[in-house]
C-alpha atoms as a PDB file:
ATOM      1  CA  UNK A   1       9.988  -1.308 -12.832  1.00  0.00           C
ATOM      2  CA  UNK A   2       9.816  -1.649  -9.000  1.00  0.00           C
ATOM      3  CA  UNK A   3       6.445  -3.483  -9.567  1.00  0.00           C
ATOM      4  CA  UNK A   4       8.026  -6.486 -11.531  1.00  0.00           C
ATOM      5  CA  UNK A   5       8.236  -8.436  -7.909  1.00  0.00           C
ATOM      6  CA  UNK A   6       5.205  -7.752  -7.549  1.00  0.00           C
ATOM      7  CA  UNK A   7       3.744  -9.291 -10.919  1.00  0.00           C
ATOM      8  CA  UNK A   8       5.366 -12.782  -9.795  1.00  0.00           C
ATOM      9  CA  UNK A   9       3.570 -12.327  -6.877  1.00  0.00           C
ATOM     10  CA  UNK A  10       0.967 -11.962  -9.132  1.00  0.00           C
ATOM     11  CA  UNK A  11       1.796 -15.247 -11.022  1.00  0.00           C
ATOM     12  CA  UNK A  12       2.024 -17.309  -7.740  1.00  0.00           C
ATOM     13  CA  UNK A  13      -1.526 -16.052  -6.354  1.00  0.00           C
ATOM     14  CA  UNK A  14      -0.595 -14.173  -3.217  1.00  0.00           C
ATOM     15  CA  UNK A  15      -1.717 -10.951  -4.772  1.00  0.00           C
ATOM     16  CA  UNK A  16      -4.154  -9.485  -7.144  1.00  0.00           C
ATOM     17  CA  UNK A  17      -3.558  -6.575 -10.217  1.00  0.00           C
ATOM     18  CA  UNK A  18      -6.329  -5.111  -8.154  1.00  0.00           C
ATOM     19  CA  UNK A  19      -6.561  -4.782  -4.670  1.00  0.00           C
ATOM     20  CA  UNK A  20      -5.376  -2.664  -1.670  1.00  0.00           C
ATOM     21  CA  UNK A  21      -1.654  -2.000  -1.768  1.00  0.00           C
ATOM     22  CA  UNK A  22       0.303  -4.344   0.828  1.00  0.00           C
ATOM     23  CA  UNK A  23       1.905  -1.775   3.889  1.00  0.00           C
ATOM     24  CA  UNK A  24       4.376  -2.423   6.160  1.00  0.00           C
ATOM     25  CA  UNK A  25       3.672  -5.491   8.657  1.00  0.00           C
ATOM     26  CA  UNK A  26       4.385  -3.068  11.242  1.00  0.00           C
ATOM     27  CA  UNK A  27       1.344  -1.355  10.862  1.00  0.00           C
ATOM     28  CA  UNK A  28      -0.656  -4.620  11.635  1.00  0.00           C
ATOM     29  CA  UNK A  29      -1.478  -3.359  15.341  1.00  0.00           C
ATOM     30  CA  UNK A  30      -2.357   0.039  14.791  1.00  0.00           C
ATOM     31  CA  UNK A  31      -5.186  -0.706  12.522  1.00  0.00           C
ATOM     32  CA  UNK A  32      -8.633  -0.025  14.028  1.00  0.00           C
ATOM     33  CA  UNK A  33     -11.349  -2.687  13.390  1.00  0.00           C
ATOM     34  CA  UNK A  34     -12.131  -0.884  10.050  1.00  0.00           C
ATOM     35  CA  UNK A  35      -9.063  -0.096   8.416  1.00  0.00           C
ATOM     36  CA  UNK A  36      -7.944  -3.755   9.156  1.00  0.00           C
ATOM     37  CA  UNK A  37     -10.982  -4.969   6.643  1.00  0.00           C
ATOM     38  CA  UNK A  38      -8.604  -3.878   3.769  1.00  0.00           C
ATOM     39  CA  UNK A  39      -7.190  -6.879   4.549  1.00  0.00           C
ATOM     40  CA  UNK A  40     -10.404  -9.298   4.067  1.00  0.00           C
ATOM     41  CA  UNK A  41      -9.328  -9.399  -0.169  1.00  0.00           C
ATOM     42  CA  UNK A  42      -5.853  -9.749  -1.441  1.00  0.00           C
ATOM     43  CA  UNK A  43      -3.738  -6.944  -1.917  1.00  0.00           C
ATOM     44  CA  UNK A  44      -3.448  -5.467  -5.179  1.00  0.00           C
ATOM     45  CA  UNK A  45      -0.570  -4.298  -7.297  1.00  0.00           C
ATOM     46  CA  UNK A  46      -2.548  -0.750  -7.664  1.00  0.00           C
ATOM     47  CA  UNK A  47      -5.923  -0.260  -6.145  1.00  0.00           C
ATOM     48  CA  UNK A  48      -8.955   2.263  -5.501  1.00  0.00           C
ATOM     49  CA  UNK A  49      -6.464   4.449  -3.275  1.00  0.00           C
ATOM     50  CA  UNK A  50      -3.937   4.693  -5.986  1.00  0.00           C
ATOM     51  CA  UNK A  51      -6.195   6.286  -8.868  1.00  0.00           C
ATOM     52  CA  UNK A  52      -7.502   8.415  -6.127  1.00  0.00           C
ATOM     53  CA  UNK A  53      -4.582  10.520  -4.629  1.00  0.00           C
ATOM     54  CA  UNK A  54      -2.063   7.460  -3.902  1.00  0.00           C
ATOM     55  CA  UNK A  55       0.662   9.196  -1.720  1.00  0.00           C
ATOM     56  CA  UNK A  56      -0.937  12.588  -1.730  1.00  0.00           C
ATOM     57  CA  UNK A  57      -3.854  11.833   0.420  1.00  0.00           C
ATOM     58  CA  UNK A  58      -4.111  11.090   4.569  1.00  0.00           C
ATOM     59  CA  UNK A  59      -3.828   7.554   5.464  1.00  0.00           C
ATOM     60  CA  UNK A  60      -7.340   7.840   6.702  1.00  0.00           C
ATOM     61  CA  UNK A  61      -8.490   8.751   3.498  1.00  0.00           C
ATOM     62  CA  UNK A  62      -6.661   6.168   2.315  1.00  0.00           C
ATOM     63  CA  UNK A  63      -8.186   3.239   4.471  1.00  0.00           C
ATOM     64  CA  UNK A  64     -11.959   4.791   3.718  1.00  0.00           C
ATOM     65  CA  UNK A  65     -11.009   3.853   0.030  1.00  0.00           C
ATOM     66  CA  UNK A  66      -9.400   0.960   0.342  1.00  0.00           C
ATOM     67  CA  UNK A  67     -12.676  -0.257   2.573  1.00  0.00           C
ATOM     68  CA  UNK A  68     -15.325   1.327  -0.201  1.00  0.00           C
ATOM     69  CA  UNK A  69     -13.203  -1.208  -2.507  1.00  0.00           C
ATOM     70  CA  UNK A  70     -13.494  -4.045  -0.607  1.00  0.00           C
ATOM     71  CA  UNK A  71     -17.111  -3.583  -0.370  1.00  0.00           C
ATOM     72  CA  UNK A  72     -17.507  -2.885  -4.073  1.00  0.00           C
ATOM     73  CA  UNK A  73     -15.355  -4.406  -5.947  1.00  0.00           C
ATOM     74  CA  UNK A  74     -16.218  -6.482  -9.227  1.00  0.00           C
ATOM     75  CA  UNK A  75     -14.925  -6.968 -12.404  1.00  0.00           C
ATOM     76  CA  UNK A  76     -15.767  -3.596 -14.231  1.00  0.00           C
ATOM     77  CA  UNK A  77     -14.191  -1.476 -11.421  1.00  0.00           C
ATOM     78  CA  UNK A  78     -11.134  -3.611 -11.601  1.00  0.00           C
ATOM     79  CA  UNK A  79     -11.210  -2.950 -15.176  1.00  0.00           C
ATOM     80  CA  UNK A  80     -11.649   0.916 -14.192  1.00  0.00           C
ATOM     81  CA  UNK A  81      -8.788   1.094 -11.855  1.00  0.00           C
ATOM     82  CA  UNK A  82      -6.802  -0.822 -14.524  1.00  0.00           C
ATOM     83  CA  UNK A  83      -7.574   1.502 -17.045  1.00  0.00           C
ATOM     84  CA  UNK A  84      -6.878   4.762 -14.487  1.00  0.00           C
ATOM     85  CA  UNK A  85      -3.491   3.642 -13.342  1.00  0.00           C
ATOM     86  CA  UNK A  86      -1.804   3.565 -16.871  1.00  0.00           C
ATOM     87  CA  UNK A  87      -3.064   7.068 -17.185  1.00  0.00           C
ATOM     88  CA  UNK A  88      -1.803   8.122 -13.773  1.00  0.00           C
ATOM     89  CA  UNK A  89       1.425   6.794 -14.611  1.00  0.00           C
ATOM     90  CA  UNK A  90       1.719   9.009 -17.701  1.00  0.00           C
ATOM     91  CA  UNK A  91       0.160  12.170 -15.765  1.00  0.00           C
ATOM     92  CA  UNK A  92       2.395  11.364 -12.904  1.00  0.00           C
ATOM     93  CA  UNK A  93      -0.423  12.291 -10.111  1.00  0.00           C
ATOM     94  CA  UNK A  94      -0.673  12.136  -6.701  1.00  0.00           C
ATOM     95  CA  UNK A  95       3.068  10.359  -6.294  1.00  0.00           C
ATOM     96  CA  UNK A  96       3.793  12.427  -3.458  1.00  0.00           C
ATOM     97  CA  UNK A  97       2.528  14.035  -0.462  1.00  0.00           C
ATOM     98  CA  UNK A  98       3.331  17.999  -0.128  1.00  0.00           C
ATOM     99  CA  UNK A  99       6.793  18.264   1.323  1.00  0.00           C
ATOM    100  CA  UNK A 100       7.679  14.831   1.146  1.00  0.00           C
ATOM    101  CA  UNK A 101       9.360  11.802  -1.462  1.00  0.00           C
ATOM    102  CA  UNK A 102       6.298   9.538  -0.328  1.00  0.00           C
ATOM    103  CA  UNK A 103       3.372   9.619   2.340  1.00  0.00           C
ATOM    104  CA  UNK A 104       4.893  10.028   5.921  1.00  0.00           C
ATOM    105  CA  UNK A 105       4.841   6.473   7.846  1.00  0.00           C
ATOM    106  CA  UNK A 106       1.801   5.171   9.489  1.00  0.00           C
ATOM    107  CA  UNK A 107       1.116   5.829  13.412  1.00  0.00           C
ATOM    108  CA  UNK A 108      -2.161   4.436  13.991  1.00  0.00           C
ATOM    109  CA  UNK A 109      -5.724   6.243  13.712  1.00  0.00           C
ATOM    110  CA  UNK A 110      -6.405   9.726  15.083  1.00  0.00           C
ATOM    111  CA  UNK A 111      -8.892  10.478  17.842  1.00  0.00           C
ATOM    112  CA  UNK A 112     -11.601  11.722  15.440  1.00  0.00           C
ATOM    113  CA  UNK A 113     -10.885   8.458  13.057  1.00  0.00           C
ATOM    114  CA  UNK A 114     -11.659   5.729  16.027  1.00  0.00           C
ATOM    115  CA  UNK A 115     -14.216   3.362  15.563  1.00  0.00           C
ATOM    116  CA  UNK A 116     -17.108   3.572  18.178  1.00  0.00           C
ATOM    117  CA  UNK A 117     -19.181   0.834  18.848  1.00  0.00           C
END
């Protein structure tokens, strides 16, 4: 039901059914180069992330997936993802993290995630 905003959204062509999910604008500046390329499609009402782990996973695992999407996205794995969120929802998987409601908030990359160039 929270989604339903989301759907209009949707309707008016600011997001996709498919994409990553839209975070916090605060997080813009603690992005590294990389994780900010989840931004380079539209964000997505459920995504790559969500079928795999959603708020039980790090947040870097969570950029690495949203990233492999953006690089490989088409029309069957948008069809996948479809397809795997309506059975997450029924399984109820991955909603949380361990000792928390959600995922904790975002504080930028960790040492060992920086991007070297």
């Amino acid at each position: 039901l929270d989604e339903l905003p989301e759907l209009w959204n949707v309707l008016k062509g600011e997001m996709c059914l498919v994409g990553p999910r839209p975070l916090l604008m605060q997080y813009l500046p603690l992005y590294s180069q990389e994780q900010a390329r989840r931004h380079e499609v539209r964000p997505g009402v459920t995504g790559w992330a969500q079928i795999n782990g959603r708020n039980a996973i790090s947040w870097e695992d969570k950029f690495k997936l949203d990233v492999w999407y953006v690089d490989n996205r088409n029309l069957w794995l948008d069809i996948k993802i479809l397809f795997l969120t309506v059975k997450k929802v029924f399984v109820k998987e991955g909603i949380s993290a361990d000792g928390h409601v959600t995922i904790e908030p975002f504080t930028g990359q960790s040492k060992q995630s920086e991007v070297h160039e």
